[in-house]
C-alpha atoms as a PDB file:
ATOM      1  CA  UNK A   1     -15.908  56.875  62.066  1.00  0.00           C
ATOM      2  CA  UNK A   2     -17.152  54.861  59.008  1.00  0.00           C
ATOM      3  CA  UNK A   3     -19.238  57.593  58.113  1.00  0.00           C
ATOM      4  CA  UNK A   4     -16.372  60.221  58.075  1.00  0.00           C
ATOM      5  CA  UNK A   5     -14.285  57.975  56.147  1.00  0.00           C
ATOM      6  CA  UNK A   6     -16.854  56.976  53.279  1.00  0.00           C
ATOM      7  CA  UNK A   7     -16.947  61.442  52.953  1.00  0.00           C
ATOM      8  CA  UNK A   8     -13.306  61.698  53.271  1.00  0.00           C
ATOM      9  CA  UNK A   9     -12.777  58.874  50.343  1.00  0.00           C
ATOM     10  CA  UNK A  10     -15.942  60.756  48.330  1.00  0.00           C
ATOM     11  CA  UNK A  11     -14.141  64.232  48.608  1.00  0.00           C
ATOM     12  CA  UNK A  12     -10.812  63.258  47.609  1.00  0.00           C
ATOM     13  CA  UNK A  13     -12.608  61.989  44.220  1.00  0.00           C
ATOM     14  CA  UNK A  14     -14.656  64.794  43.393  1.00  0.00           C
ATOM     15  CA  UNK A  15     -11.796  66.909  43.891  1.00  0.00           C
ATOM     16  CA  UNK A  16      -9.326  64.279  41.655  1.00  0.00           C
ATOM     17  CA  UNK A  17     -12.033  64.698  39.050  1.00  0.00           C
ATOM     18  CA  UNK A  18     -12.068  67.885  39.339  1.00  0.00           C
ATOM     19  CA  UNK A  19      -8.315  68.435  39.101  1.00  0.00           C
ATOM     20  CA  UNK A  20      -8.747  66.762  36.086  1.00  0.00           C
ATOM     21  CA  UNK A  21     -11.106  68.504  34.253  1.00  0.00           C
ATOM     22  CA  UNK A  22      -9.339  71.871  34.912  1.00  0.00           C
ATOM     23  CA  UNK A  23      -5.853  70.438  33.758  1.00  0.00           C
ATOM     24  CA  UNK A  24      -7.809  69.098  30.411  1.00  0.00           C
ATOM     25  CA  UNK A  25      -9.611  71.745  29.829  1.00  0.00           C
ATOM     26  CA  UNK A  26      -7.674  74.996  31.353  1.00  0.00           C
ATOM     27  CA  UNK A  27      -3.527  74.075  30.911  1.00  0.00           C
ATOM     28  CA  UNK A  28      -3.822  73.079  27.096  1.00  0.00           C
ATOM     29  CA  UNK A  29      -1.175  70.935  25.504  1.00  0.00           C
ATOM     30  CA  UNK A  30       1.163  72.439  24.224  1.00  0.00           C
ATOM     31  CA  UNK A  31       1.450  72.726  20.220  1.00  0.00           C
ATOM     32  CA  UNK A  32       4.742  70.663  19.283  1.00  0.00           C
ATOM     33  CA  UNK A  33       6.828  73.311  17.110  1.00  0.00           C
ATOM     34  CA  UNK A  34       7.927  72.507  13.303  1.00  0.00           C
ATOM     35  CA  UNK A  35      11.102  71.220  14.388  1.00  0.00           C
ATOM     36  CA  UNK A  36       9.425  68.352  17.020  1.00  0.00           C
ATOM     37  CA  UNK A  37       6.499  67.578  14.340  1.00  0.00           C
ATOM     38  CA  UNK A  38       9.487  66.882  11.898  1.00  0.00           C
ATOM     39  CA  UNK A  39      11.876  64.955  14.408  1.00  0.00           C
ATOM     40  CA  UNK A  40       8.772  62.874  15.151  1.00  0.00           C
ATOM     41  CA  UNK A  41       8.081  62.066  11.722  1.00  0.00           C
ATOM     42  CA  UNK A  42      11.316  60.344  11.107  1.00  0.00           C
ATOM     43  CA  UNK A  43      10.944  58.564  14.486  1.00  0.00           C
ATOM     44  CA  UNK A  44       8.047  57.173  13.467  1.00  0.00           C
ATOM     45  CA  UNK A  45       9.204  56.666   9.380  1.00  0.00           C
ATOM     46  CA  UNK A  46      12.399  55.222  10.678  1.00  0.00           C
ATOM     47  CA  UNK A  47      10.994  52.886  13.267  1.00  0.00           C
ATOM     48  CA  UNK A  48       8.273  51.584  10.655  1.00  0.00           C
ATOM     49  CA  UNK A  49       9.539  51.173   7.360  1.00  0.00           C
ATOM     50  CA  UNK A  50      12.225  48.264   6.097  1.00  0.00           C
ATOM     51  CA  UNK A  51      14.106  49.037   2.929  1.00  0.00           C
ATOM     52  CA  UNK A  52      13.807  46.857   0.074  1.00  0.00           C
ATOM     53  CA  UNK A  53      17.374  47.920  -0.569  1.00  0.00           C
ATOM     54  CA  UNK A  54      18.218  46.617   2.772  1.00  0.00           C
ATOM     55  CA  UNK A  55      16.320  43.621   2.857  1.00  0.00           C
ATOM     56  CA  UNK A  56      17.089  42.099  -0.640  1.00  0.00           C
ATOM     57  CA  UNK A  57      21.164  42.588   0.733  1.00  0.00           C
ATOM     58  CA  UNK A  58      20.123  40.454   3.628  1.00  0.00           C
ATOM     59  CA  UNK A  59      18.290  37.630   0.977  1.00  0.00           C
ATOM     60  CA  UNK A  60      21.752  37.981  -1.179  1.00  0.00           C
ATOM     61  CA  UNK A  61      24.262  37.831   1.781  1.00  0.00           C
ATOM     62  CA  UNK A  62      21.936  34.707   2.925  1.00  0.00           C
ATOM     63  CA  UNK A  63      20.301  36.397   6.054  1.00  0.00           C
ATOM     64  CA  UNK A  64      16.924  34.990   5.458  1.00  0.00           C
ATOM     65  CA  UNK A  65      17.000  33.697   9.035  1.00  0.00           C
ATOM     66  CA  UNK A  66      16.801  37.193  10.549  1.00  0.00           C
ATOM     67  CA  UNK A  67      13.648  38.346   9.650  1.00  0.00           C
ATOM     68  CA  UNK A  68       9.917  36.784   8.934  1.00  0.00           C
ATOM     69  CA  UNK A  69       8.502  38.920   5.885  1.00  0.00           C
ATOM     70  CA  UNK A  70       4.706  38.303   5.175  1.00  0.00           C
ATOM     71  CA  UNK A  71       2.858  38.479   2.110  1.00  0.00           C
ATOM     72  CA  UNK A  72      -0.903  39.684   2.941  1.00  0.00           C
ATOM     73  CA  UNK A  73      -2.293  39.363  -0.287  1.00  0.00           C
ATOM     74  CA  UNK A  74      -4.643  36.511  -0.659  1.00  0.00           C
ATOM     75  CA  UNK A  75      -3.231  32.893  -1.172  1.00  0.00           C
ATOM     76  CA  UNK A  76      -4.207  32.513  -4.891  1.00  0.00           C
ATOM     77  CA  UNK A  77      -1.903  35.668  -5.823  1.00  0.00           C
ATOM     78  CA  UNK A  78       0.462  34.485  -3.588  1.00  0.00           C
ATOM     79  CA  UNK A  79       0.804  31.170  -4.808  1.00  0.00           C
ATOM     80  CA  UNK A  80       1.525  32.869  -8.557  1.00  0.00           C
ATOM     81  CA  UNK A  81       4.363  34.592  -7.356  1.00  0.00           C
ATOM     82  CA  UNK A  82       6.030  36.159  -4.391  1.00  0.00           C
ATOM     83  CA  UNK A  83       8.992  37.915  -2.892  1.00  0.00           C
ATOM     84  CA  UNK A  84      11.313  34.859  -1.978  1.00  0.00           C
ATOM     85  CA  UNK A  85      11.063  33.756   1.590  1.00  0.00           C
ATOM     86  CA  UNK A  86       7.657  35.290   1.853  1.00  0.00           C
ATOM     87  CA  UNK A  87       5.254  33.669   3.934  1.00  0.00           C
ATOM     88  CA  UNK A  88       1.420  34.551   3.715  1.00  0.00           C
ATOM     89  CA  UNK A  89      -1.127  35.599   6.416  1.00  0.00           C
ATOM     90  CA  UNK A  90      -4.082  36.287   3.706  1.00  0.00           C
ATOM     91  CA  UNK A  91      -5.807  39.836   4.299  1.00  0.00           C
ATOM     92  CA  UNK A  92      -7.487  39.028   1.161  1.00  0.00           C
ATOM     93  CA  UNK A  93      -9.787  35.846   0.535  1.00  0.00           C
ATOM     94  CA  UNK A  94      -9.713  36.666  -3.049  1.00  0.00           C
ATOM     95  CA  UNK A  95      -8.067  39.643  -5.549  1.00  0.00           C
ATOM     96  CA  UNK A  96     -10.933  41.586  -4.761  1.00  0.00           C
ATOM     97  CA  UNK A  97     -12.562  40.416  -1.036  1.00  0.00           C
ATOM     98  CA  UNK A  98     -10.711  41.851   1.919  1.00  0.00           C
ATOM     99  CA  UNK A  99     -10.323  38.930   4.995  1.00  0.00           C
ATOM    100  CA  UNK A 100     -10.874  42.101   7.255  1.00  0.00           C
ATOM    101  CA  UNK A 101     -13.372  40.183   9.453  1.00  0.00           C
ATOM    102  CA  UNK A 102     -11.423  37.489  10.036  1.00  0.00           C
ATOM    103  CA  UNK A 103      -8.978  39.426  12.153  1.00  0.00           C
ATOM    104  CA  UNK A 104      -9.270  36.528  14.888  1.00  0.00           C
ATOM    105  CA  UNK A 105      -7.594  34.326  12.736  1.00  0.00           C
ATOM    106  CA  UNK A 106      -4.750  37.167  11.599  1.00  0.00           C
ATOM    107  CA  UNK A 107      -4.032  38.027  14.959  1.00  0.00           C
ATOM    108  CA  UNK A 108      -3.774  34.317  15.602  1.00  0.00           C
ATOM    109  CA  UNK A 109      -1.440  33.414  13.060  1.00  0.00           C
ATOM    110  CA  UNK A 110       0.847  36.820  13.636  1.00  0.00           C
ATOM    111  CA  UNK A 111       1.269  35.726  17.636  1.00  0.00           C
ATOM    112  CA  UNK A 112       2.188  32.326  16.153  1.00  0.00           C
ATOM    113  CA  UNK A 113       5.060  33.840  14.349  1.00  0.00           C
ATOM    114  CA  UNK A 114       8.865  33.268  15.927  1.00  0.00           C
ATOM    115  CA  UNK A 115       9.173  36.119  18.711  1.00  0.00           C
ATOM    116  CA  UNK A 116      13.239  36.720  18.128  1.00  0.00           C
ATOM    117  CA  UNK A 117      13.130  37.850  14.460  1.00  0.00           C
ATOM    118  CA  UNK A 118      11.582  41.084  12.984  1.00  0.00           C
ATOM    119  CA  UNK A 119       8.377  40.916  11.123  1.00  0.00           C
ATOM    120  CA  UNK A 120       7.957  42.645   8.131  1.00  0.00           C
ATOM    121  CA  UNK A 121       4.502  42.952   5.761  1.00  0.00           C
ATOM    122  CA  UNK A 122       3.755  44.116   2.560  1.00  0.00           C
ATOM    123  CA  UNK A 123       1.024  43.916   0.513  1.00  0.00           C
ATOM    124  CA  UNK A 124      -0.064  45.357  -3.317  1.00  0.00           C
ATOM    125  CA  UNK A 125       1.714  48.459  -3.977  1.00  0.00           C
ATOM    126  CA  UNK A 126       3.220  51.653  -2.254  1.00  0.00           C
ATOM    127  CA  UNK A 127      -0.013  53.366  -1.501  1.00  0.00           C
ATOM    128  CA  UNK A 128      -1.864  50.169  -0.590  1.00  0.00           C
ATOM    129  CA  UNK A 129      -3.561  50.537   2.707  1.00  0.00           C
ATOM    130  CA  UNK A 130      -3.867  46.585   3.390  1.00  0.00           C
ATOM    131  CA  UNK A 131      -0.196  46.591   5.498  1.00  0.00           C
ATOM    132  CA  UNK A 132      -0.965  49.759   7.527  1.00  0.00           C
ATOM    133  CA  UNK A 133      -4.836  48.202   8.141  1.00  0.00           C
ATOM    134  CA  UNK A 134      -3.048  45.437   9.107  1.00  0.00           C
ATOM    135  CA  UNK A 135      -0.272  46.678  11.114  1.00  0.00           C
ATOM    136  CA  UNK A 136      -3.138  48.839  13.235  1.00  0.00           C
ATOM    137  CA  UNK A 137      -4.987  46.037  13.929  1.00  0.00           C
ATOM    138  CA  UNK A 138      -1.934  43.882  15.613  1.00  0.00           C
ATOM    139  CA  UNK A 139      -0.359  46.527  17.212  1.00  0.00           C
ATOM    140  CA  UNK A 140      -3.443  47.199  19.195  1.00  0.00           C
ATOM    141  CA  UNK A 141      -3.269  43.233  19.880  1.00  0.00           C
ATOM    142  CA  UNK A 142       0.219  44.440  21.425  1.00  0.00           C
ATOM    143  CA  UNK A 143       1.908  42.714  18.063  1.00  0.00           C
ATOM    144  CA  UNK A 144       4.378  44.985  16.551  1.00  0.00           C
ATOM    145  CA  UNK A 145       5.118  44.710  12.837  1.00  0.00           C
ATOM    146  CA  UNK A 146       7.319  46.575  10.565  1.00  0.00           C
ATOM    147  CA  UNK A 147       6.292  47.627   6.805  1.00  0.00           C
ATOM    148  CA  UNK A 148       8.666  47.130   3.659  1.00  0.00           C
ATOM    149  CA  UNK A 149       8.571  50.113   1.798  1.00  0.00           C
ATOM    150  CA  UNK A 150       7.610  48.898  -0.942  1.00  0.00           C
ATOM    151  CA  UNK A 151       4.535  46.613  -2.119  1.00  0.00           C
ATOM    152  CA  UNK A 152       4.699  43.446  -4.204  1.00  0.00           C
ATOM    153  CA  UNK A 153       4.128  45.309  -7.643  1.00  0.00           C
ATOM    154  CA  UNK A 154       7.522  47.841  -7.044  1.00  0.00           C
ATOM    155  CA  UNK A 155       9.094  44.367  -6.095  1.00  0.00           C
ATOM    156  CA  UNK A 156       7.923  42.652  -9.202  1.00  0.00           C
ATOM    157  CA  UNK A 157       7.083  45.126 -12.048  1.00  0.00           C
ATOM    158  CA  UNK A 158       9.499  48.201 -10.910  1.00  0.00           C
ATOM    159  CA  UNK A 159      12.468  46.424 -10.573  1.00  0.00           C
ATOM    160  CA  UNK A 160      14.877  49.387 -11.686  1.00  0.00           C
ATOM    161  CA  UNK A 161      12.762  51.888 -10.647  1.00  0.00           C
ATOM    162  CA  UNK A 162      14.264  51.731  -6.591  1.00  0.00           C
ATOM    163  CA  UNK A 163      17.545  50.386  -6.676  1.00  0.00           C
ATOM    164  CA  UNK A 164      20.460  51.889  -7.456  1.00  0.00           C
ATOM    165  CA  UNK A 165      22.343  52.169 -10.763  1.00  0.00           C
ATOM    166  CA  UNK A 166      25.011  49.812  -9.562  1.00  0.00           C
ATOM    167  CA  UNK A 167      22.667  47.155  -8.221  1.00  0.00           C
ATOM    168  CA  UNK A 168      20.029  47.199 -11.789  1.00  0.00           C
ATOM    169  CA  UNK A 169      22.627  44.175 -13.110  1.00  0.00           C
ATOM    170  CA  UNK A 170      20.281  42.131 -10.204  1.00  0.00           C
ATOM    171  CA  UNK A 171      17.485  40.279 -11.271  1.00  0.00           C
ATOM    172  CA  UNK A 172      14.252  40.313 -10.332  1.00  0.00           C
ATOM    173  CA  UNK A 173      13.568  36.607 -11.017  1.00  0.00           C
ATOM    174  CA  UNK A 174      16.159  36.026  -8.452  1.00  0.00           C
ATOM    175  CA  UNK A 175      14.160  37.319  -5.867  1.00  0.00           C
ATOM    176  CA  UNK A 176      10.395  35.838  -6.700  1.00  0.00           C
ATOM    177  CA  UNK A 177       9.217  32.553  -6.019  1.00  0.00           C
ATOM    178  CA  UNK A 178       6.190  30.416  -7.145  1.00  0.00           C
ATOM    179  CA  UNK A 179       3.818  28.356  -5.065  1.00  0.00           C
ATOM    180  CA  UNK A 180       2.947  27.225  -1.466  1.00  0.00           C
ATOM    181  CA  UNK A 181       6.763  27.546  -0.412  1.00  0.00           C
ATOM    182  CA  UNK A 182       8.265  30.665   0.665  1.00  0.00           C
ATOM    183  CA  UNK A 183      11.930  29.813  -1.328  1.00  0.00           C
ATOM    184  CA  UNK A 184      15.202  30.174  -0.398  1.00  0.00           C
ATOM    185  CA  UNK A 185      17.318  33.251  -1.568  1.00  0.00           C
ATOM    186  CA  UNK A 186      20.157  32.016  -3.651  1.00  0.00           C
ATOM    187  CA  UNK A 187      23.120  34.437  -1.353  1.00  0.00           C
ATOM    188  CA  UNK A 188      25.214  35.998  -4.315  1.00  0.00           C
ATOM    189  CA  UNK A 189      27.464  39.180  -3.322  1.00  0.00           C
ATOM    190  CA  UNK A 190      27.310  41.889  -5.363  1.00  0.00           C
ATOM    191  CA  UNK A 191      28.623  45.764  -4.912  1.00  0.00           C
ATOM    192  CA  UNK A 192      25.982  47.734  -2.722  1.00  0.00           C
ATOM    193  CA  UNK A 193      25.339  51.599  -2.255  1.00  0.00           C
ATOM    194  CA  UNK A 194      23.958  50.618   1.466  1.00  0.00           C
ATOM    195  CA  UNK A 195      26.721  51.268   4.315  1.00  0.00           C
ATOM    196  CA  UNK A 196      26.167  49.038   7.456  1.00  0.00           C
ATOM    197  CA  UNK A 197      24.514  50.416  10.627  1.00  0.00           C
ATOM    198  CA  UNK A 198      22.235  52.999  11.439  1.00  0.00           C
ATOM    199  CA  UNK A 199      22.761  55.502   8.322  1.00  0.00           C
ATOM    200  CA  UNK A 200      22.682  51.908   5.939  1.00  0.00           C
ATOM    201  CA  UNK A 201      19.933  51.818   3.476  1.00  0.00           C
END
């Protein structure tokens, strides 16, 4: 009886296995049409990216509570200047070392964060690769991150460049802060482009 049932249990798994192999290799997936690819895209861009329009309104309506953002340049260019509120998680030791190896510590201090507000990251610049390094890294350590979509020198040297006509009489120095602190958002009300809700900047 033992015999018959150790060939039984050794039969159903060859044939599993090989149920598998013909449904990989045979039935191919698929190809998502045009349409799907570009549905998916804005999934994905939507569920990712944080507008800088969108938060600098929450720093100027004094909704600084609602979100962690996260500087991941290194501390020394951090400590020059940063967006206002900005924490830092270093991915840099220096300007020009990446902290890369030290992704014990990152994931670490990431898991230490608050769990009830949304974390965003940004790093150097637009095209940087540090946030989306970053982001990788933590979401396979099941720690989900969103990315403002914009870097630190947009923020800082681009001012007028991404906000709207109506919002340029804003200043940038009202937004930045110096040192170890993260800063406090003075909340000042001013007329904004971005509509509440899902459609809002």
């Amino acid at each position: 009886m033992k015999k018959i049932f150790l060939i039984a249990i050794f039969i159903s798994a060859v044939v599993g296995s090989l149920a598998t192999i013909i449904t990989i290799k045979i039935i191919p997936e698929r190809e998502k049409t045009a349409n799907e690819l570009i549905t998916e895209f804005y999934d994905i861009e939507n569920a990712v990216y944080i507008s800088p329009h969108s938060l600098r309104q929450k720093m100027s309506k004094g909704e600084a509570n609602n979100y962690t953002l996260v500087d991941l340049r290194s501390q020394q260019e951090y400590e020059k200047e940063h967006i206002i509120s900005a924490i830092n998680i270093p991915a840099y030791k220096d300007p020009n070392t990446s902290a890369y190896d030290e992704q014990e510590r990152i994931i670490r201090q990431f898991n230490a964060l608050p769990k009830n507000k949304e974390v965003i990251v940004y790093c150097y610049s637009m095209p940087c690769m540090t946030g989306r390094k970053i982001g990788k890294m933590l979401a396979d350590s099941g720690i989900y991150v969103k990315h403002l979509g914009i870097g630190w020198n947009e923020w800082r040297y681009y001012w007028d460049l991404w906000n709207h006509d109506g919002e340029t009489p804003t200043k940038f120095e009202d937004f930045i802060a110096s040192g170890k602190e993260p800063g406090v958002p003075k909340a000042t009300e001013f007329p904004s482009p971005c509509s509440e809700g899902g459609f809002g900047c």
